[in-house]
PDB file of N, CA and C in Angstrom:
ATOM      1  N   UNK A   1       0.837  -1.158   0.000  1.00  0.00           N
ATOM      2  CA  UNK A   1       0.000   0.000   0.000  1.00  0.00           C
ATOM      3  C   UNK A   1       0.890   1.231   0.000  1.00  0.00           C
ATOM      4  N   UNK A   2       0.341   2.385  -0.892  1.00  0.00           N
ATOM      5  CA  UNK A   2       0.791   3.011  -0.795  1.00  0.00           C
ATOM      6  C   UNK A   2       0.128   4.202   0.008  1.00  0.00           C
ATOM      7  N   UNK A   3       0.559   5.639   0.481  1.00  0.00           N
ATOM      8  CA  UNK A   3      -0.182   6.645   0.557  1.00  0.00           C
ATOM      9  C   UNK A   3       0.664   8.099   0.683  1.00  0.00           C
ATOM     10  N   UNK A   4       0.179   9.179   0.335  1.00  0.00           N
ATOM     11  CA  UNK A   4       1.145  10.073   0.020  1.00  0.00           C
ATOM     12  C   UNK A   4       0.757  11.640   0.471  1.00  0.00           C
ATOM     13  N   UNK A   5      -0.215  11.092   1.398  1.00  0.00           N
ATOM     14  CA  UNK A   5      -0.160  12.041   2.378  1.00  0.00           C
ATOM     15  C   UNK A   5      -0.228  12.129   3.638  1.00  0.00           C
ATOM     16  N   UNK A   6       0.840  12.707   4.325  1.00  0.00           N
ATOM     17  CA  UNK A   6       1.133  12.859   6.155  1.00  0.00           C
ATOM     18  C   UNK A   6      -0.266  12.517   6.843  1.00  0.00           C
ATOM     19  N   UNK A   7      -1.182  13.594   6.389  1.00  0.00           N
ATOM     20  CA  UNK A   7      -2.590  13.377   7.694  1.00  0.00           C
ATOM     21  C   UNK A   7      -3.380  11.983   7.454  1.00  0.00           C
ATOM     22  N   UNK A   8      -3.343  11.205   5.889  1.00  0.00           N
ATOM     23  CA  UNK A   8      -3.671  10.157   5.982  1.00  0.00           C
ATOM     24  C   UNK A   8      -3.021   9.211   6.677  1.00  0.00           C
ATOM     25  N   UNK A   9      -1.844   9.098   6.550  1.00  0.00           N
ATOM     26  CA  UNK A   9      -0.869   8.270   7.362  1.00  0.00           C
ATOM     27  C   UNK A   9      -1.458   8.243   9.115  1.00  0.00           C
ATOM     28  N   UNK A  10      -1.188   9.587   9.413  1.00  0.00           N
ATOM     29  CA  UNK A  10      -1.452   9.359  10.676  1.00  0.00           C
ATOM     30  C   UNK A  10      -3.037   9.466  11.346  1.00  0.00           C
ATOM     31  N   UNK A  11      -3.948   9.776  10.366  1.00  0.00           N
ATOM     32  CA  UNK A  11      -5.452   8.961  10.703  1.00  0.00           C
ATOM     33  C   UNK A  11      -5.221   7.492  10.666  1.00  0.00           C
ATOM     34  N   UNK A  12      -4.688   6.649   9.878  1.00  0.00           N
ATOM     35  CA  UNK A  12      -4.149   5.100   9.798  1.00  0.00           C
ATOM     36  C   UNK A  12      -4.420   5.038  10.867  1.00  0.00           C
ATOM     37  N   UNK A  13      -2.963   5.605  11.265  1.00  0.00           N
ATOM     38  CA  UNK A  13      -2.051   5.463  12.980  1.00  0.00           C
ATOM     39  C   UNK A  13      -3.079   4.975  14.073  1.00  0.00           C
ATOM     40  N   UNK A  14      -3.753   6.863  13.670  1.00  0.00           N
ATOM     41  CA  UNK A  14      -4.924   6.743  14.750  1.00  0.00           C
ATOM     42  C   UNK A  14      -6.024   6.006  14.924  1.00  0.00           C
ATOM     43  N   UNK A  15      -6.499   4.703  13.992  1.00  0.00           N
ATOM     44  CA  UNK A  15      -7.374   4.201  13.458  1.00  0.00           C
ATOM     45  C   UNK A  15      -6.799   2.749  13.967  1.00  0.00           C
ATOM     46  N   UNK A  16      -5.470   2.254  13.987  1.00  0.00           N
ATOM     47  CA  UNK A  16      -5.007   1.143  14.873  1.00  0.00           C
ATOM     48  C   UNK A  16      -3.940   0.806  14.109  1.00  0.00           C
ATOM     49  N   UNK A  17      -3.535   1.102  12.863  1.00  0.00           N
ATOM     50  CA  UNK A  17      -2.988   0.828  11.640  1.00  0.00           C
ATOM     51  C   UNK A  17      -1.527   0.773  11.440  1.00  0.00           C
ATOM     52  N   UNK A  18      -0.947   0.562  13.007  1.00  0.00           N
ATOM     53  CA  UNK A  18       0.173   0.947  12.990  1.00  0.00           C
ATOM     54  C   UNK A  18       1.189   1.706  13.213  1.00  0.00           C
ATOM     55  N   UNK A  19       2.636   2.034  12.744  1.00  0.00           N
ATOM     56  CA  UNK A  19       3.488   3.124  13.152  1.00  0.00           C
ATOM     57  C   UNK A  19       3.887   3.634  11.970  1.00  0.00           C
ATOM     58  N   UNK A  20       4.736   4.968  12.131  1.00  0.00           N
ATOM     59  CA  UNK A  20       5.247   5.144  10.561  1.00  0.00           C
ATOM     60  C   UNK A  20       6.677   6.283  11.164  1.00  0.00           C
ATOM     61  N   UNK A  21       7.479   6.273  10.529  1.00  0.00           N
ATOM     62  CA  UNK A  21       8.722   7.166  10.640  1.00  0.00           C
ATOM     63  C   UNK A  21       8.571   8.104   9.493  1.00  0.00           C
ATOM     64  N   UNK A  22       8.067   9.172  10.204  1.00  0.00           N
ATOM     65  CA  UNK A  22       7.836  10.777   9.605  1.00  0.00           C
ATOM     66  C   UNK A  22       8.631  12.194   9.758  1.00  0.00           C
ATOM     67  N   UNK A  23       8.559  12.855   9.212  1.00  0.00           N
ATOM     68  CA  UNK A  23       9.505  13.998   9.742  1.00  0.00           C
ATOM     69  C   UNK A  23       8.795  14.713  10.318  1.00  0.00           C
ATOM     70  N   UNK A  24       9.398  15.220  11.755  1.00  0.00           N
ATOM     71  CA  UNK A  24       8.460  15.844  12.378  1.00  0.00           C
ATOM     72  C   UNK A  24       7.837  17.148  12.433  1.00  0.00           C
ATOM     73  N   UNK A  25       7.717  17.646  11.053  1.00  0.00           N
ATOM     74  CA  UNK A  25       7.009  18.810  10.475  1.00  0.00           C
ATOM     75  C   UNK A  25       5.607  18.283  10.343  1.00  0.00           C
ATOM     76  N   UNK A  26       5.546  17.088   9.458  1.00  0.00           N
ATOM     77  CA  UNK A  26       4.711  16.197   9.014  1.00  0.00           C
ATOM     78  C   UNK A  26       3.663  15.860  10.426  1.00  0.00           C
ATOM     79  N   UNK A  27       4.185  15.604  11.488  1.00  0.00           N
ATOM     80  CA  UNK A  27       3.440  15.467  12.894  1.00  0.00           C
ATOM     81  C   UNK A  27       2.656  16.549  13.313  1.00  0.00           C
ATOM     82  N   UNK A  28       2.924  17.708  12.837  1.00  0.00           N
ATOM     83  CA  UNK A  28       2.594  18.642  13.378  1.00  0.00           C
ATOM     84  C   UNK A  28       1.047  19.471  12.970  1.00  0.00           C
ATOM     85  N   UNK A  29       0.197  19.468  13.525  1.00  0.00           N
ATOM     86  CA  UNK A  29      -0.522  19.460  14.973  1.00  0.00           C
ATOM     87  C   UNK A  29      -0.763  17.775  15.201  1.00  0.00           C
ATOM     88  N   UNK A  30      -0.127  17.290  16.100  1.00  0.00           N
ATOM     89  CA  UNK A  30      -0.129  15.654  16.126  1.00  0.00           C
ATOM     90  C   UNK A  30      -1.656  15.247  17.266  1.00  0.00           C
ATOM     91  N   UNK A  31      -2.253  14.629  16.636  1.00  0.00           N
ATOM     92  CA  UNK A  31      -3.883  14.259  17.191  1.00  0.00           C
ATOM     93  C   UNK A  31      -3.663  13.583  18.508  1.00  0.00           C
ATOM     94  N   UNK A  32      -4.452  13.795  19.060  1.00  0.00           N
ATOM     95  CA  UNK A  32      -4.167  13.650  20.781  1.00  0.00           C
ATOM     96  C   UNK A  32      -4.170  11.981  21.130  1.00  0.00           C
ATOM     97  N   UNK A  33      -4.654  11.359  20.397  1.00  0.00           N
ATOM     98  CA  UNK A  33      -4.600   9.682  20.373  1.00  0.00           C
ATOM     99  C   UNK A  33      -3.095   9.608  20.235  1.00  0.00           C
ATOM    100  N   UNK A  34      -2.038  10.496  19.473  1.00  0.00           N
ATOM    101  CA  UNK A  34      -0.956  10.180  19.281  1.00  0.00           C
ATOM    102  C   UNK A  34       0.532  10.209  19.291  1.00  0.00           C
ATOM    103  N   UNK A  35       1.470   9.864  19.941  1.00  0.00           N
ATOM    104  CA  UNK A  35       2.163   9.980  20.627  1.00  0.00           C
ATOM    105  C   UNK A  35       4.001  10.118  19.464  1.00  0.00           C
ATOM    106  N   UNK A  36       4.885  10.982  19.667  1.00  0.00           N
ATOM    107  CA  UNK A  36       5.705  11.123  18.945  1.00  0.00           C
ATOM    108  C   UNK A  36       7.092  10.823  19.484  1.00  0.00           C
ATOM    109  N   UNK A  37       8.202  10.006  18.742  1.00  0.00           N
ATOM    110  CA  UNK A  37       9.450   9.638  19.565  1.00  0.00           C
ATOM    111  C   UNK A  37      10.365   9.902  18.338  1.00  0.00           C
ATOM    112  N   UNK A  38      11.746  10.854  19.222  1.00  0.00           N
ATOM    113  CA  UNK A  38      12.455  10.912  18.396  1.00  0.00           C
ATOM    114  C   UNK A  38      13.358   9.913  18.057  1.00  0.00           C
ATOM    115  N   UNK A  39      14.118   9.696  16.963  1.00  0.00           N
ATOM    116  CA  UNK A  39      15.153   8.786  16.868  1.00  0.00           C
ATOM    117  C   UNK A  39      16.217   9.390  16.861  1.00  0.00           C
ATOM    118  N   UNK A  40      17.018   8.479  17.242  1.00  0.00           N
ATOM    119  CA  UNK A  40      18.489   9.171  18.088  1.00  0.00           C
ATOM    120  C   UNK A  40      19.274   9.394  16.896  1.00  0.00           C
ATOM    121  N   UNK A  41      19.419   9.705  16.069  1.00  0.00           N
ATOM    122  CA  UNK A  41      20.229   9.483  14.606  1.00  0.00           C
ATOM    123  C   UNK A  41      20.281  10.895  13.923  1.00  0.00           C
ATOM    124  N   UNK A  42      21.447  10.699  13.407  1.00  0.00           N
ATOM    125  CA  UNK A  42      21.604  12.578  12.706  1.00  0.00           C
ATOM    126  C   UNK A  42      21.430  11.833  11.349  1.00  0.00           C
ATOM    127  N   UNK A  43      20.055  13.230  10.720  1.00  0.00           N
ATOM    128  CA  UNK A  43      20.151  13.241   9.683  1.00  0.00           C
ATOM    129  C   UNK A  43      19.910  14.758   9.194  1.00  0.00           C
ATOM    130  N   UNK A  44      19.433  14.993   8.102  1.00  0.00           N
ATOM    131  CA  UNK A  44      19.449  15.984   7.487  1.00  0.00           C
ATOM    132  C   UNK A  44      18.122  16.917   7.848  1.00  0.00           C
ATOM    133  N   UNK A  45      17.360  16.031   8.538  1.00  0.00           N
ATOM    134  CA  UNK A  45      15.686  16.349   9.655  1.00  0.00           C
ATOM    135  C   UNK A  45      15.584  15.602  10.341  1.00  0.00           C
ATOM    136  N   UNK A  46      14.783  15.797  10.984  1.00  0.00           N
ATOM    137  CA  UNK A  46      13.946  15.152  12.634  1.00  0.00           C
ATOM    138  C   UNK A  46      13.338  14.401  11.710  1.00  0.00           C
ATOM    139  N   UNK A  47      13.513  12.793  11.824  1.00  0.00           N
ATOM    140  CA  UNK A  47      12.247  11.841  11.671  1.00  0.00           C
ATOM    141  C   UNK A  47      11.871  11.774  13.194  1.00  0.00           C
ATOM    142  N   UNK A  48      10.363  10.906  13.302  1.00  0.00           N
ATOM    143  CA  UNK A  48       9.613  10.657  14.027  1.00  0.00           C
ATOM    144  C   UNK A  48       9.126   9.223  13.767  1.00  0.00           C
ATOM    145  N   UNK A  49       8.870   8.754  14.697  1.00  0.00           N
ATOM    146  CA  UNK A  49       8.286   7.319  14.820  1.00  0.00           C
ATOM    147  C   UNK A  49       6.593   7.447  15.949  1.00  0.00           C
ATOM    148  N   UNK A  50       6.070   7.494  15.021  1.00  0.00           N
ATOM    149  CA  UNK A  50       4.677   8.233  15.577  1.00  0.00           C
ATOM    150  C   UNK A  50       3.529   6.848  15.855  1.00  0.00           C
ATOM    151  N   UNK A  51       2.968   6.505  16.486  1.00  0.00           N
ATOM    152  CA  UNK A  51       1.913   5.661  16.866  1.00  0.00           C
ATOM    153  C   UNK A  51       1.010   5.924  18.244  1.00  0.00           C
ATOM    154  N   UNK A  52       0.018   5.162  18.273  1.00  0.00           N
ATOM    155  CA  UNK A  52      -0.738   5.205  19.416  1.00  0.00           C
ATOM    156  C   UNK A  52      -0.435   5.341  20.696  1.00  0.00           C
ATOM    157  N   UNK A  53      -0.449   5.773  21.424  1.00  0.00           N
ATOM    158  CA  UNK A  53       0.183   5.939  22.590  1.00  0.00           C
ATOM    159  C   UNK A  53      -0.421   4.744  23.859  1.00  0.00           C
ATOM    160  N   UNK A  54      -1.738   4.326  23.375  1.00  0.00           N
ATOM    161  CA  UNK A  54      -2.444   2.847  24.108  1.00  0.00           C
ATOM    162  C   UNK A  54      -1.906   1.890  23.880  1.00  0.00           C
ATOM    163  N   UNK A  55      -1.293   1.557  22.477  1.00  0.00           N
ATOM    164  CA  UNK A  55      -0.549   0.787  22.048  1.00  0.00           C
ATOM    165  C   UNK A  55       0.826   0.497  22.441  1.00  0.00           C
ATOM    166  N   UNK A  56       1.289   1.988  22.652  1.00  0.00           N
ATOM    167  CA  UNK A  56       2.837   1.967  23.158  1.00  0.00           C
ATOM    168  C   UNK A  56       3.194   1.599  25.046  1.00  0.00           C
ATOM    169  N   UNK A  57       2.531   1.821  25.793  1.00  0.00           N
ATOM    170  CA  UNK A  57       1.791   1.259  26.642  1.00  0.00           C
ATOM    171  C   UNK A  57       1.898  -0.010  27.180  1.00  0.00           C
ATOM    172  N   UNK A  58       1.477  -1.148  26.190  1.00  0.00           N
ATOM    173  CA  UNK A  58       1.454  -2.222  26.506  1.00  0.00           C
ATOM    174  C   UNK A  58       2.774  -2.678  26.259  1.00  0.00           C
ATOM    175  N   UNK A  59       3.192  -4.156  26.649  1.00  0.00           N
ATOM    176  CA  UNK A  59       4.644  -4.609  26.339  1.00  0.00           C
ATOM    177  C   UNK A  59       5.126  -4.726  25.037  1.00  0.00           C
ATOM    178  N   UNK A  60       4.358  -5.528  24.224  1.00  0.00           N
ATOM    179  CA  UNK A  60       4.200  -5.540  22.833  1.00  0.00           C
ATOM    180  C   UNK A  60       4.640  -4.345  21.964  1.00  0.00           C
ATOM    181  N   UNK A  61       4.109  -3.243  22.634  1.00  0.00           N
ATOM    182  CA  UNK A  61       3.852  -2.174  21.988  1.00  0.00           C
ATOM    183  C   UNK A  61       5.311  -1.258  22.662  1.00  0.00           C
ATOM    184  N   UNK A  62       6.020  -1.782  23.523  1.00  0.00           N
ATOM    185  CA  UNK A  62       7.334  -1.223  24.045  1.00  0.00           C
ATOM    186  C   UNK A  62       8.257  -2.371  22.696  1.00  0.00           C
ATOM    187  N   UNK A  63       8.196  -3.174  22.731  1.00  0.00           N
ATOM    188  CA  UNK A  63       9.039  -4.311  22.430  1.00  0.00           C
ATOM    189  C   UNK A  63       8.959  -3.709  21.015  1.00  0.00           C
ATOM    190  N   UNK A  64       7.839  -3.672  20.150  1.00  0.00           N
ATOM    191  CA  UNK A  64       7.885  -3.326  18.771  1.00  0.00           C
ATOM    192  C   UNK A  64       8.686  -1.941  19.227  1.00  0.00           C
ATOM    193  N   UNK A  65       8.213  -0.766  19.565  1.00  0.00           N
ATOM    194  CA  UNK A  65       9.003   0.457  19.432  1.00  0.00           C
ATOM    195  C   UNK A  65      10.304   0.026  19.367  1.00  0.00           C
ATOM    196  N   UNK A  66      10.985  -0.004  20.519  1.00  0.00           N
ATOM    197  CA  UNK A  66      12.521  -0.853  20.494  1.00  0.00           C
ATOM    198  C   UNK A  66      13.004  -1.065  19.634  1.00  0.00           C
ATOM    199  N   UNK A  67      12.445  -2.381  19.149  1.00  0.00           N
ATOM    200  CA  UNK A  67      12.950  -2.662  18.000  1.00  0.00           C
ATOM    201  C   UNK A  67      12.913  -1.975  16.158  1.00  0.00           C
ATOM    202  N   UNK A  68      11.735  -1.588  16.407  1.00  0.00           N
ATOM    203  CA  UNK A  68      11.761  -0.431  14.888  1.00  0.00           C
ATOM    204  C   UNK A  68      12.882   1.121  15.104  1.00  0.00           C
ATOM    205  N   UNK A  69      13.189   1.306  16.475  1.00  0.00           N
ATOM    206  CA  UNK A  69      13.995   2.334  16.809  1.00  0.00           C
ATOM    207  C   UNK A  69      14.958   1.506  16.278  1.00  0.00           C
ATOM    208  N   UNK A  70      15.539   1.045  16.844  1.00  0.00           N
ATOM    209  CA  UNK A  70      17.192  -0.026  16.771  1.00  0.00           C
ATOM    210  C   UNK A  70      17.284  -0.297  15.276  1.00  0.00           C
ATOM    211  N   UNK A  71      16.395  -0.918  14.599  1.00  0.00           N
ATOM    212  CA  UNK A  71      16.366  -1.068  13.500  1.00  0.00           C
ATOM    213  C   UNK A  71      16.457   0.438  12.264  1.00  0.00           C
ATOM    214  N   UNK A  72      15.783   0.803  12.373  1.00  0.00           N
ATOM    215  CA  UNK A  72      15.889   2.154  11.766  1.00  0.00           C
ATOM    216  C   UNK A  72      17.414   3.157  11.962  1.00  0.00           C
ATOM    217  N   UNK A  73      17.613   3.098  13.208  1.00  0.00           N
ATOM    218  CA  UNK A  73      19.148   3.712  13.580  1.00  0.00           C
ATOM    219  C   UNK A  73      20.022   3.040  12.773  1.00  0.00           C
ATOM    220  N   UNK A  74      20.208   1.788  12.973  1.00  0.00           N
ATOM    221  CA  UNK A  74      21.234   1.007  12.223  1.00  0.00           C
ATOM    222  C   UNK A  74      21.327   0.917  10.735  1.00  0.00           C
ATOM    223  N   UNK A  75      19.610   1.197  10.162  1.00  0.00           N
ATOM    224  CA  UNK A  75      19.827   1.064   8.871  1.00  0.00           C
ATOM    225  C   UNK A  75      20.411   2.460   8.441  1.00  0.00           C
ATOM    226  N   UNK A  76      19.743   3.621   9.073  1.00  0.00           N
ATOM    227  CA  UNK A  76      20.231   5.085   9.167  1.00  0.00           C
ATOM    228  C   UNK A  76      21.988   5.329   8.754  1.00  0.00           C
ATOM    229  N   UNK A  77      22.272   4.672  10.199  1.00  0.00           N
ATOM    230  CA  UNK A  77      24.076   4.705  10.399  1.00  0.00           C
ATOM    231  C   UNK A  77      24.601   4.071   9.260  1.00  0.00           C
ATOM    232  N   UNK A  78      23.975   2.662   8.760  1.00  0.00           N
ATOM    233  CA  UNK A  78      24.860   2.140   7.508  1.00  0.00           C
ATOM    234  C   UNK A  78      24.985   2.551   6.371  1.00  0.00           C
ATOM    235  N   UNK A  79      23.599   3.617   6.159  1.00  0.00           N
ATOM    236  CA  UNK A  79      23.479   4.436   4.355  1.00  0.00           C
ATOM    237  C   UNK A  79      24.588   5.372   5.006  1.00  0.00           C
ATOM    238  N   UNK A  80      24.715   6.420   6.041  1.00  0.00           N
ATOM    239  CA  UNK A  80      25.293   7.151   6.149  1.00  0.00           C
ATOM    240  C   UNK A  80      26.695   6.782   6.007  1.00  0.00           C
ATOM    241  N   UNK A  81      27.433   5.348   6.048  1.00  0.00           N
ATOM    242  CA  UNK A  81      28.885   4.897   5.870  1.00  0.00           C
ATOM    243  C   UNK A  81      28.897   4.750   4.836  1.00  0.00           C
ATOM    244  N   UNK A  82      28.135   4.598   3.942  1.00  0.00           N
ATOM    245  CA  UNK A  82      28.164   4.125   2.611  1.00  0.00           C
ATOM    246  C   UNK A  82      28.183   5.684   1.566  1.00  0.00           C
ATOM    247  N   UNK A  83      28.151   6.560   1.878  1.00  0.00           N
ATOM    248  CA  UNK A  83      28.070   7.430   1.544  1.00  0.00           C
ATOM    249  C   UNK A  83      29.399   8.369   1.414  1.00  0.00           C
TER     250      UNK A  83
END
């Protein structure tokens, strides 16, 4: 699936649909269901890793963050060596 605009994305979000790594311009006015985390990684903007905040909450919902953080950093750090 595709979609190609920010507020659809994060109605998804808000709808149960998941997480998404956005820039955090794109978040902005971010809907109160939804909760925003930065990633620790230099880039050229603020991404965001934006999802439910009921979701984030539960263990599941710690364990996925975690890991899409970790994951995303690392893929981040390796384009940036390659470069």
């Amino acid at each position: 699936m595709s979609v190609d605009s920010d507020l659809a994305v994060m109605a998804m979000i808000e709808h149960g649909a998941g997480f998404s790594v956005l820039p955090k311009l794109a978040t902005e006015p971010l809907p109160a269901k939804l909760e925003r985390i930065a990633l620790p990684i230099e880039t050229n903007r603020d991404i965001w890793l934006c999802g439910r905040s009921d979701v984030w909450d539960t263990a599941a919902g710690k364990a996925f963050r975690r890991c899409v953080v970790s994951d995303v950093t690392a893929k981040l750090k390796a384009d940036t060596l390659d470069l």
